[in-house]
Protein backbone atom coordinates (compact mmCIF):
# COMPACT_ATOMS: atom_id res chain seq x y z
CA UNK A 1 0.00 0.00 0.00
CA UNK A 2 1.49 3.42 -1.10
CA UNK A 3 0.85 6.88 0.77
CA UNK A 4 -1.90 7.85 -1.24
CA UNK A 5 -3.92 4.28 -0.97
CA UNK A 6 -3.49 5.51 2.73
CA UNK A 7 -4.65 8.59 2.23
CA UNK A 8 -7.85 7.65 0.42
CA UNK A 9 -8.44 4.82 2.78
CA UNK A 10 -8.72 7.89 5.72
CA UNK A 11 -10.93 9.65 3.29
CA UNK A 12 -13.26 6.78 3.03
CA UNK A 13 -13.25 5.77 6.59
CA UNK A 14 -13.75 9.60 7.71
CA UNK A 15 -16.71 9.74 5.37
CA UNK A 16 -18.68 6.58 6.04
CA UNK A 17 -18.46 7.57 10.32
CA UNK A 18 -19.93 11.65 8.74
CA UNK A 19 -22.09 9.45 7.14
CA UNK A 20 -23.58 7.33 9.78
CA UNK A 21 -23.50 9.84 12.58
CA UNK A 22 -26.06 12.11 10.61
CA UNK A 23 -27.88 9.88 8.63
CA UNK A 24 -30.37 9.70 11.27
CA UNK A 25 -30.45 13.11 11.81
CA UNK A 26 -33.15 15.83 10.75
CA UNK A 27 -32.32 19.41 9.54
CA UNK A 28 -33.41 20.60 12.74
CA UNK A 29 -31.49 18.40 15.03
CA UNK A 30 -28.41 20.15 13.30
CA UNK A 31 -29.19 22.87 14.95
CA UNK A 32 -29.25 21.46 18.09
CA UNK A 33 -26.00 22.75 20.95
CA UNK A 34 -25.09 20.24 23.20
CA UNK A 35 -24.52 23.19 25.83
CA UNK A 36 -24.73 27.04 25.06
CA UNK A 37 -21.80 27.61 23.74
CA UNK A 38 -20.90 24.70 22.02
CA UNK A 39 -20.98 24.73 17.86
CA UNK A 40 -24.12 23.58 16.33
CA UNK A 41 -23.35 20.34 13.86
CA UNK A 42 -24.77 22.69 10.74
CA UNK A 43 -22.30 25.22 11.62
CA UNK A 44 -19.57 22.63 11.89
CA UNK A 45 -20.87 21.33 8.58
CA UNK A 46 -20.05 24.78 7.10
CA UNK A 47 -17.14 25.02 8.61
CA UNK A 48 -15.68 21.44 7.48
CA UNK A 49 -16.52 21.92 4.07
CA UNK A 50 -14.50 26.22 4.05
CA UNK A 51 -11.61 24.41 5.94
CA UNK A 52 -11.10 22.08 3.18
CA UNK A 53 -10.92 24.22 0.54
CA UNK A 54 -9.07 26.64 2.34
CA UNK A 55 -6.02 24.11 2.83
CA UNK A 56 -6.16 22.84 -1.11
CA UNK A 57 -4.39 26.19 -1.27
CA UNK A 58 -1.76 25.04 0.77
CA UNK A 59 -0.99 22.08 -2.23
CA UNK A 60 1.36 22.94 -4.84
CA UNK A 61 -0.62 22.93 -8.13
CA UNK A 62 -3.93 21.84 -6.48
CA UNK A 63 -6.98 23.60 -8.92
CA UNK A 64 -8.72 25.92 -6.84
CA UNK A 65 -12.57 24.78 -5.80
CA UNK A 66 -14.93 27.68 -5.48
CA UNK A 67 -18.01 27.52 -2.84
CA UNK A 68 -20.91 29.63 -2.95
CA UNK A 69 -20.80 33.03 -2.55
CA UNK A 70 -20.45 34.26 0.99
CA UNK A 71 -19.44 30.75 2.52
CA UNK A 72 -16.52 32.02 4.14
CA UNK A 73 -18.25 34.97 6.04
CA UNK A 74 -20.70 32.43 7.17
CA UNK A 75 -18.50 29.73 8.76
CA UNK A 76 -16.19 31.70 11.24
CA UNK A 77 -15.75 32.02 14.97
CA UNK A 78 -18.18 34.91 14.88
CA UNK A 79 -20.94 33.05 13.23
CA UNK A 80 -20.70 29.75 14.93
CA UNK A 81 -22.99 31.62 17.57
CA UNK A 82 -25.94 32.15 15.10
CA UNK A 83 -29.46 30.53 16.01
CA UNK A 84 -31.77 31.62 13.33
CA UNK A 85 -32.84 28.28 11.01
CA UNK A 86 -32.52 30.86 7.67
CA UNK A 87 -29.12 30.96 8.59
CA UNK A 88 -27.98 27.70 7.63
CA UNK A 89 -28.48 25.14 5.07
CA UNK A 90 -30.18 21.65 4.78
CA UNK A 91 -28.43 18.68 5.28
CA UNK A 92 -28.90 17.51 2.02
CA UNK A 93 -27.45 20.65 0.91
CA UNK A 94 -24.48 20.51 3.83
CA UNK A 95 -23.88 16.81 2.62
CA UNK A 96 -24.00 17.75 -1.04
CA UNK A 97 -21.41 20.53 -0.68
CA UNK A 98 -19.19 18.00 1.43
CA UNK A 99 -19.32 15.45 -1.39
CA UNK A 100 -18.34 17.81 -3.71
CA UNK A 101 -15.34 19.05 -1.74
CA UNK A 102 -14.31 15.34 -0.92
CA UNK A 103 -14.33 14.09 -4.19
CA UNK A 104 -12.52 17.18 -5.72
CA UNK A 105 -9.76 16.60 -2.48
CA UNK A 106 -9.67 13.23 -3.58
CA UNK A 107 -9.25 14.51 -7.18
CA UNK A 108 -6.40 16.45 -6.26
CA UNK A 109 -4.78 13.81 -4.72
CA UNK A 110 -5.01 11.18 -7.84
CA UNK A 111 -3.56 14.13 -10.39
CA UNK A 112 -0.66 15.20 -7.72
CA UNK A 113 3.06 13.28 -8.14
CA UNK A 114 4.25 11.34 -5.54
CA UNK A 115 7.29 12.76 -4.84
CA UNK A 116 4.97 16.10 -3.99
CA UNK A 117 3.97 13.78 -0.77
CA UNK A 118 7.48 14.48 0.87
CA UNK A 119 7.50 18.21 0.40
CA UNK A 120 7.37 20.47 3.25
CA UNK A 121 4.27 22.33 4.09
CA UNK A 122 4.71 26.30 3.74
CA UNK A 123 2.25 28.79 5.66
CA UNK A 124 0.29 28.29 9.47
CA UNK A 125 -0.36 24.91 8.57
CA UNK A 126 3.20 23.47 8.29
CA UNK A 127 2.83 23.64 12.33
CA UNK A 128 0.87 20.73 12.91
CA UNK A 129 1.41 18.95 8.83
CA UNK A 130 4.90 19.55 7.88
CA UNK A 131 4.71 17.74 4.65
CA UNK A 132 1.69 17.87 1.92
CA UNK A 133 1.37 13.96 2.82
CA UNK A 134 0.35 14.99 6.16
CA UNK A 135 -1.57 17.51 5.25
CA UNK A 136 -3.50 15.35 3.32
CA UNK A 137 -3.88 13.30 5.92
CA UNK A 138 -5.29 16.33 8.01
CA UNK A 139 -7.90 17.07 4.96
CA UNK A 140 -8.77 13.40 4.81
CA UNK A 141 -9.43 12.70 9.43
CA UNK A 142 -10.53 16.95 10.08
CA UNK A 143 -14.26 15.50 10.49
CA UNK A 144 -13.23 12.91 12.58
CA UNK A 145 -12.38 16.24 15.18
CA UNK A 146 -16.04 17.00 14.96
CA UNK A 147 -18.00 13.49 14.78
CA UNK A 148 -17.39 13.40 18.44
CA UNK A 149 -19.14 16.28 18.69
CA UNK A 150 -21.98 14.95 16.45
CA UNK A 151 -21.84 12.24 19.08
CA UNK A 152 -22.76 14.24 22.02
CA UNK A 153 -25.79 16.01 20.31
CA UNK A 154 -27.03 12.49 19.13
CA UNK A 155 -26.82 11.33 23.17
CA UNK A 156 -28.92 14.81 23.95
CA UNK A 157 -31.74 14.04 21.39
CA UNK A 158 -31.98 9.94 22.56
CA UNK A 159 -30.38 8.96 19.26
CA UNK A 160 -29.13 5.59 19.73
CA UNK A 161 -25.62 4.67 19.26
CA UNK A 162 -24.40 4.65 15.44
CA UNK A 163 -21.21 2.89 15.94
């Protein structure tokens, strides 16, 4: 198994637990804090999808995915605290947009040289992935920071255990 096999294996493993912690889940439980100021899963939606394509820039050669307008200005620190339904998206639209972004990560991956694996990261992210391998590692597990999350707002609604 070569680096990227590994790679892709993290995407798909990532995916399927996204997957099967929301499946379940309405648009409205997404919108559901676990305690006040904890992030709503829709917000961390948003936010998973703007960090992804925010680190393709990071990757030497990597084409450049475009979300909708505004996406940016709705998924930071400032927003996270938002409570108004209108402000957010559907999960079918969240898990649309996060299909989209995988596959074109994943896309990016198949078209990028080996070798580019072993090259150091440049910018803020080179702190915690020094090479582009690692920080497609850190593209492919990111949601697995947040399906814990996912997990405690599916023990507050009585959602029974996914996994």
């Amino acid at each position: 198994m070569n680096a990227k096999e590994v790679i892709r294996d993290l995407f798909r493993t990532t995916d399927y637990m996204v997957t099967e912690y929301l499946k379940d889940l309405s648009d409205a439980d997404l919108l559901v804090r676990p305690v006040p100021e904890a992030n709503h899963i829709a917000w961390q939606l948003g936010h998973l999808i703007n960090s992804e394509v925010q680190m393709h820039k990071a990757i030497p050669g990597a084409a450049t995915m475009v979300l909708p307008a505004g996406w940016s200005a709705q998924y930071t620190k400032e927003t996270s605290r938002a409570e108004s339904p209108a402000s957010f998206l559907t999960k079918a639209e969240y898990l649309s947009t996060y299909r989209k972004v995988r596959a074109h990560s994943l896309e990016v991956l198949a078209n990028l040289p080996e070798p580019i694996l072993d090259k150091p990261t440049e910018g803020r992210l080179a702190s915690i992935a020094p090479s582009i391998g690692s920080l497609f590692a850190l593209i492919a597990y990111h949601p697995m920071m947040h399906v814990g999350q996912f997990v405690v707002v599916r023990r507050k609604l009585g959602k029974p255990v996914v996994i």
